[in-house]
Protein backbone atom coordinates (compact mmCIF):
# COMPACT_ATOMS: atom_id res chain seq x y z
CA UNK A 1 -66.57 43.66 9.00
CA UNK A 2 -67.36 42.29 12.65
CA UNK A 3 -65.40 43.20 15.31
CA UNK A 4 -63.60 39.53 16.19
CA UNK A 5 -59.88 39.60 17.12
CA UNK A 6 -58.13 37.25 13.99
CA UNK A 7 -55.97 35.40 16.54
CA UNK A 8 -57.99 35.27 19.41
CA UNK A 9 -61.72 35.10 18.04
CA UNK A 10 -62.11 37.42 20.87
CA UNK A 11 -65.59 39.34 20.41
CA UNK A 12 -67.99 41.55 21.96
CA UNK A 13 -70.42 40.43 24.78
CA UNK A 14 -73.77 41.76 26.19
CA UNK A 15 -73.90 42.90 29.67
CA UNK A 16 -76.29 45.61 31.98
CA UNK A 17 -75.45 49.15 32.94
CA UNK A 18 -76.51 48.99 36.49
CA UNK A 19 -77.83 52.15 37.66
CA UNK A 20 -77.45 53.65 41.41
CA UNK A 21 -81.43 52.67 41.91
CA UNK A 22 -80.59 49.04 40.43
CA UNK A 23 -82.08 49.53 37.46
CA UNK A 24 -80.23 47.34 34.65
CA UNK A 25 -79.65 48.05 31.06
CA UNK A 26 -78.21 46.49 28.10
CA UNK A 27 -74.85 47.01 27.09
CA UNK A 28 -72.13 45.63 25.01
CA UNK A 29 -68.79 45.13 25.91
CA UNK A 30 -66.64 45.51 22.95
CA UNK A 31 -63.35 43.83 22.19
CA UNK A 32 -59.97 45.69 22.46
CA UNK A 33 -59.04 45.69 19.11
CA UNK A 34 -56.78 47.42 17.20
CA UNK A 35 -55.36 47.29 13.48
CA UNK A 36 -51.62 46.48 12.99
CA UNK A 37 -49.21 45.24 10.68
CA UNK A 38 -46.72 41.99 11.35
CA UNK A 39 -43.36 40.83 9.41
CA UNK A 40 -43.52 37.42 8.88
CA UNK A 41 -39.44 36.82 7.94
CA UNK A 42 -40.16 33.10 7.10
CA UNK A 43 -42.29 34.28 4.03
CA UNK A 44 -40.70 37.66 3.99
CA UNK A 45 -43.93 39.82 4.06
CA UNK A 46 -45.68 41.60 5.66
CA UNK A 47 -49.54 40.92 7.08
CA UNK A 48 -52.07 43.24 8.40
CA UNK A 49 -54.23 41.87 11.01
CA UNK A 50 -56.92 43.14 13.42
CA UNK A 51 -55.91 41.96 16.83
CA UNK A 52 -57.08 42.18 20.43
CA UNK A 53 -54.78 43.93 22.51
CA UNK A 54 -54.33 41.03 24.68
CA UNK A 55 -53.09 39.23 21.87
CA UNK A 56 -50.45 41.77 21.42
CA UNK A 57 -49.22 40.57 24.28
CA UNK A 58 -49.26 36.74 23.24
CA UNK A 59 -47.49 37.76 19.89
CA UNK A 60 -44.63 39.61 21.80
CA UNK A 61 -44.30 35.85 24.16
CA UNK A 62 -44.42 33.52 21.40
CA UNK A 63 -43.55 35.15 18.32
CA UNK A 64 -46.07 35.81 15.08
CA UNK A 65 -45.59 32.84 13.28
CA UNK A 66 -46.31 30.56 16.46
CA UNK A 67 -49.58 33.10 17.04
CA UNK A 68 -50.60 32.29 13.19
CA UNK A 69 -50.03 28.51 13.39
CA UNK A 70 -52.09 28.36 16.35
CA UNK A 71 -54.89 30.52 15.14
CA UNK A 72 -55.52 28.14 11.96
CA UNK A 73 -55.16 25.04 14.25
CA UNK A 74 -57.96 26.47 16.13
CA UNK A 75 -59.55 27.52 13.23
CA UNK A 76 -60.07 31.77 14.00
CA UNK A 77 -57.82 32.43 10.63
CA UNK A 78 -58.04 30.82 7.09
């Protein structure tokens, strides 16, 4: 599996490691991502989901079920 955040589609970018002398590099920049499990009380289960850690954040804000509903509106979970 890729390593995209489920909520967030956050994923990883390309950048350059730039050296003292200048000399660039390519990199990657991966996402923050960690594996962790949610109650859901309105359907009384639970759901494992790989999340960014920024999302984490955004979950603890607005709650998991307004997190989900916005992900599928946007179209990053099924």
């Amino acid at each position: 599996m890729s390593r995209v955040c489920e909520l967030t589609g956050k994923k990883a970018m390309v950048g350059n490691n730039v050296s003292h002398a200048m000399n660039k590099t390519k990199r990657k920049f991966d996402a923050n991502l960690i594996k962790k499990r949610f109650y859901i009380p309105e359907e009384d289960k639970w759901v494992t989901l790989k999340v960014a850690t920024s999302a984490l954040k955004t979950i603890n804000k607005i709650g998991i079920s307004a997190a989900i509903k916005e992900a599928k509106s946007k179209g990053f979970l099924k």
